[in-house]
Protein backbone atom coordinates (compact mmCIF):
# COMPACT_ATOMS: atom_id res chain seq x y z
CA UNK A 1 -32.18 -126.59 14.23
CA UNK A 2 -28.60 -126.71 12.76
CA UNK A 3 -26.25 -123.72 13.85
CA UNK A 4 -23.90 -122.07 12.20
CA UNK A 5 -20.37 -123.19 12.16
CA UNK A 6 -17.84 -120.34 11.55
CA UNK A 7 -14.06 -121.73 11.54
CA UNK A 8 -11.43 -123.76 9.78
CA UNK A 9 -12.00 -127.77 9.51
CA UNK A 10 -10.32 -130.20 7.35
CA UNK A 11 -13.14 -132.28 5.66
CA UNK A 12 -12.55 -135.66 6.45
CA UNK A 13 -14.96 -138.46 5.86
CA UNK A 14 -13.15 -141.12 8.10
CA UNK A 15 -13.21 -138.86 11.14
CA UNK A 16 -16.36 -139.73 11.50
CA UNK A 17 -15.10 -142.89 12.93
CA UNK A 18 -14.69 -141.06 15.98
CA UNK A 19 -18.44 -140.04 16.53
CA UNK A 20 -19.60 -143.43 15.21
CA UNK A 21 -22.99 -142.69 16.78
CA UNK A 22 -23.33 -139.54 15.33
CA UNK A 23 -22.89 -140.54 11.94
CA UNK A 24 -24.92 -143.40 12.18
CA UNK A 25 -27.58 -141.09 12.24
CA UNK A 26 -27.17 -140.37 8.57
CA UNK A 27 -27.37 -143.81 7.82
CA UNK A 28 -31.23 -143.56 9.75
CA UNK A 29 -32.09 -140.92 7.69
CA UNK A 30 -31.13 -142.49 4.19
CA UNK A 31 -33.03 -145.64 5.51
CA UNK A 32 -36.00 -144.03 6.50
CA UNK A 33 -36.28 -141.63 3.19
CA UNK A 34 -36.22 -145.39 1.07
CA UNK A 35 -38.78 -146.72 3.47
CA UNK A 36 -40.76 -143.39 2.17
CA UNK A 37 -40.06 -144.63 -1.28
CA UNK A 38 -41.71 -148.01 -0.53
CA UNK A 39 -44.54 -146.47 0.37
CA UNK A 40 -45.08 -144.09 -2.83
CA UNK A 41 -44.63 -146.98 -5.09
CA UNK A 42 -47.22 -149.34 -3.52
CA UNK A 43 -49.66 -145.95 -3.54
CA UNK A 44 -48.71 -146.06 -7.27
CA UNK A 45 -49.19 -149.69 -7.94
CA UNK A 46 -52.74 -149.11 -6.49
CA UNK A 47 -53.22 -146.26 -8.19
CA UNK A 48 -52.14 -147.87 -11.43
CA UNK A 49 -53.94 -151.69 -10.50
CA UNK A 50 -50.51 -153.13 -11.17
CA UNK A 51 -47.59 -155.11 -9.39
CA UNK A 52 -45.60 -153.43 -6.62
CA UNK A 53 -42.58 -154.39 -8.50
CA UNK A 54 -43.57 -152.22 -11.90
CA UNK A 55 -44.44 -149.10 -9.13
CA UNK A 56 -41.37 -149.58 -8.01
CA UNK A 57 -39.27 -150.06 -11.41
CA UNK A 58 -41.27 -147.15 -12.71
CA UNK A 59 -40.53 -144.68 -10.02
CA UNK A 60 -37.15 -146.04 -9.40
CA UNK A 61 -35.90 -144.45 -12.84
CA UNK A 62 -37.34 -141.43 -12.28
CA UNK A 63 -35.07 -139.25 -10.33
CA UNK A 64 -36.70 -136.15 -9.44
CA UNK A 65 -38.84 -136.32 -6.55
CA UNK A 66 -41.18 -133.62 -7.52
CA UNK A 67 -41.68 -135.53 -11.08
CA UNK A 68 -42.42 -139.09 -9.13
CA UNK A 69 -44.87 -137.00 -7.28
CA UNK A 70 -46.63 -135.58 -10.45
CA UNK A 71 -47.06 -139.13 -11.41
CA UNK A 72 -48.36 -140.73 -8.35
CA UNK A 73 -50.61 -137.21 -8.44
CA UNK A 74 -51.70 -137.74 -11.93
CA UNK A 75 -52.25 -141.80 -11.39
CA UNK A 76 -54.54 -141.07 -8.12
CA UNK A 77 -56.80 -138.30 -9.47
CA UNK A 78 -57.55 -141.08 -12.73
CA UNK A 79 -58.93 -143.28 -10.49
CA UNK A 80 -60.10 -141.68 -7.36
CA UNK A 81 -62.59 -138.86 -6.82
CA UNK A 82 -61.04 -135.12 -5.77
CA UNK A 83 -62.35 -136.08 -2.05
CA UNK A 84 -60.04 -139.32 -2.06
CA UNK A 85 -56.89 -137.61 -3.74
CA UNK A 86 -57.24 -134.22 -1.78
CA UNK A 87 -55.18 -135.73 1.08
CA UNK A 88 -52.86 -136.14 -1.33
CA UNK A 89 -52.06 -133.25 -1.95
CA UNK A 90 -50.76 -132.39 2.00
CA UNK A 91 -48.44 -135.14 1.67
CA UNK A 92 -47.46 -134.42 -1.67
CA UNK A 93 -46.10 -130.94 -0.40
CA UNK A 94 -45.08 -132.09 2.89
CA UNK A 95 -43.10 -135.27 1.33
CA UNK A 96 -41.10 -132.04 -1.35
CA UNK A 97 -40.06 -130.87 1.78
CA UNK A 98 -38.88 -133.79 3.58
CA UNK A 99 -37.11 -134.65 0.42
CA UNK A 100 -34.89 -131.12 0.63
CA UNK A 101 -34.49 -131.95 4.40
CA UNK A 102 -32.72 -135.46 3.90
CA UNK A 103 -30.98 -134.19 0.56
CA UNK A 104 -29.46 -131.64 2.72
CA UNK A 105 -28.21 -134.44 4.99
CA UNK A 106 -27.26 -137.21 2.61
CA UNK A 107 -25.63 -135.15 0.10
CA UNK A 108 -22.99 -133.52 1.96
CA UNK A 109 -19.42 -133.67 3.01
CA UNK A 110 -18.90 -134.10 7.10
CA UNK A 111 -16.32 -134.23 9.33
CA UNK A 112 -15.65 -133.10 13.23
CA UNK A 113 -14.04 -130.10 15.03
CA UNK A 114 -12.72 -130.51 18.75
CA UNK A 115 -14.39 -127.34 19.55
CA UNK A 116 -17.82 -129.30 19.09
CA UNK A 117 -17.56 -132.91 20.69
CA UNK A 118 -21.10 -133.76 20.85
CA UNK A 119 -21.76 -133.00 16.68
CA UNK A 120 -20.94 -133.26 13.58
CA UNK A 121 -20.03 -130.24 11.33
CA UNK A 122 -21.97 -130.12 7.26
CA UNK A 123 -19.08 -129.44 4.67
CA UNK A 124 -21.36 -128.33 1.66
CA UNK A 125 -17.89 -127.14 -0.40
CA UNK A 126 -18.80 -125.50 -3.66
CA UNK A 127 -22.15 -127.08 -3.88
CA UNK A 128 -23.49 -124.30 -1.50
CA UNK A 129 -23.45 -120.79 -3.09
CA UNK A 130 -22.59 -119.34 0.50
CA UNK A 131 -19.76 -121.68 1.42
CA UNK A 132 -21.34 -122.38 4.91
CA UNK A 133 -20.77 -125.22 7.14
CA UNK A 134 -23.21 -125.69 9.75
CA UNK A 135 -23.20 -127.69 13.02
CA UNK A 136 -25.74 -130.59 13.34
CA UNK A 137 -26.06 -132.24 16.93
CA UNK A 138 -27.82 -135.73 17.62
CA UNK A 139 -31.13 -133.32 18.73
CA UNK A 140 -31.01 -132.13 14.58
CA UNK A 141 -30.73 -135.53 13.19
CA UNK A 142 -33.30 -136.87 15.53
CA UNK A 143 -35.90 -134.60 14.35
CA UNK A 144 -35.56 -135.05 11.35
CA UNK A 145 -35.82 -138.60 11.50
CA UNK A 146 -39.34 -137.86 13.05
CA UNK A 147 -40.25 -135.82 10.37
CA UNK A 148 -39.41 -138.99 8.28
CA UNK A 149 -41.42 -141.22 10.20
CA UNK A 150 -44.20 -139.57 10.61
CA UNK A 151 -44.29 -138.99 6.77
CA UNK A 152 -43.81 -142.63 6.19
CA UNK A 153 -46.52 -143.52 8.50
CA UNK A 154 -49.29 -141.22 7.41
CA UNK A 155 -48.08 -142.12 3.41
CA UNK A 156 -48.76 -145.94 4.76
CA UNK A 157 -52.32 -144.79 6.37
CA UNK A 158 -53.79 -143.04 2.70
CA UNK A 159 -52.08 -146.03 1.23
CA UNK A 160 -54.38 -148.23 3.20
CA UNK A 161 -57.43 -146.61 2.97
CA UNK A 162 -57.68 -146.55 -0.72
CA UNK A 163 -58.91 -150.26 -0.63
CA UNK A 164 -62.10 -148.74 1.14
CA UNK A 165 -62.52 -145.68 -0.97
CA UNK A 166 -64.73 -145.09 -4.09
CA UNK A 167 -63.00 -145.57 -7.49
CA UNK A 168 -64.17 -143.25 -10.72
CA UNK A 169 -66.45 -145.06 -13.21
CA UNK A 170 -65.28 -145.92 -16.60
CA UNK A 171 -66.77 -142.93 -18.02
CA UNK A 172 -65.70 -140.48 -15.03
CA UNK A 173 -61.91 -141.88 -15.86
CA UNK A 174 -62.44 -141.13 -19.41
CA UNK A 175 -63.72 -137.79 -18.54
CA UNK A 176 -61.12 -136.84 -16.29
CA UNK A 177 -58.40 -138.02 -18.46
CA UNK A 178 -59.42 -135.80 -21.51
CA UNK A 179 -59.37 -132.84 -19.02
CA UNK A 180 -56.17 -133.46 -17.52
CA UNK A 181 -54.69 -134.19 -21.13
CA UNK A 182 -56.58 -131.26 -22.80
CA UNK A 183 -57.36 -133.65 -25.84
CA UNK A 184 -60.97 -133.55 -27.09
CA UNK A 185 -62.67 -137.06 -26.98
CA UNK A 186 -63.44 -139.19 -30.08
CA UNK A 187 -67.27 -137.74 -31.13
CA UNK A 188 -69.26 -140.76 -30.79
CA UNK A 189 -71.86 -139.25 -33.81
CA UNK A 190 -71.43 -141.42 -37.07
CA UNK A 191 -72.21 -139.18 -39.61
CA UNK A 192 -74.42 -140.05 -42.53
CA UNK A 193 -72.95 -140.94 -45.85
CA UNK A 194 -75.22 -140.41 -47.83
CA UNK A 195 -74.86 -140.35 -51.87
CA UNK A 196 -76.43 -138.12 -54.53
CA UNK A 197 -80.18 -139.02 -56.08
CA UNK A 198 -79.96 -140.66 -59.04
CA UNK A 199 -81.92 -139.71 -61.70
């Protein structure tokens, strides 16, 4: 895990220059977490029956991962059974947390102290409440590249075995969608019209 860094350091981006394979380690990370993305928006496309290019246009414009999440959710449980989407749900909470973990790494300032050859040091500036700068090493980014790929390769596994797993019926779909919406269905009773006797 990241240390601590307590000091002084002038935040610098292009001193990264100097621990070129350090910081191309960030570069991993942000390529790995869109390689995630791929994967949630063909889930969603299946989910959905539609074109991997809608998924991804959807999902693309949304920016919040826990709301593209909610969606993908939402889209699985209309068409699969709870046994099919309860895997889901794991990798729904385990993907929120990823998500922090590469935020954490992506959006931040870095730069390098002498004092710490073999690392780079995490500038957060003002958009940490604590002010702290902590020191990642090539063992840091590493694992959380695993955590990435072993995400993206168990997403790509559920993704897969939809194809083979039952779908909802027409009326279990309608069903479920008036209980996730809270909306009461249509009442299918026609009711009598019926007009007075005449004398």
């Amino acid at each position: 895990m990241p240390t601590e860094f307590k000091g002084a350091v002038k935040v610098d981006a292009f001193a990264l220059e100097e621990r070129q394979d350090l910081a191309a380690r960030i570069g991993v990370i942000s390529s790995l977490w869109a390689q995630i993305e791929d994967e949630l928006a063909l889930i969603f496309a299946y989910a959905l029956n539609t074109m991997p290019a809608i998924a991804t246009a959807t999902l693309g414009n949304v920016f919040s991962v826990p709301t593209k999440l909610n969606m993908l959710h939402t889209a699985l449980e209309l068409r699969f059974p709870e046994d099919v989407v309860a895997p889901f749900l794991k990798l729904k909470k385990r993907t929120r947390t990823t998500a922090k973990t590469r935020a954490w790494v992506i959006h931040a300032a870095w730069t390098i102290h002498a004092d710490h050859p073999n690392a780079l040091i995490r500038c957060a500036g003002i958009t940490d409440p604590r002010l702290g700068m902590l020191i990642y090493t090539r063992r840091d980014f590493v694992e959380i590249e695993m955590q990435l790929l072993q995400l993206h390769i168990d997403l790509r596994k559920y993704g897969q075995s939809l194809a083979t797993s039952r779908e909802l019926t027409v009326e279990e779909r309608m069903q479920k969608y008036w209980s996730l919406t809270g909306l009461q269905p249509p009442s299918d009773a026609t009711s009598d019209q019926t007009g007075q006797d005449e004398d």
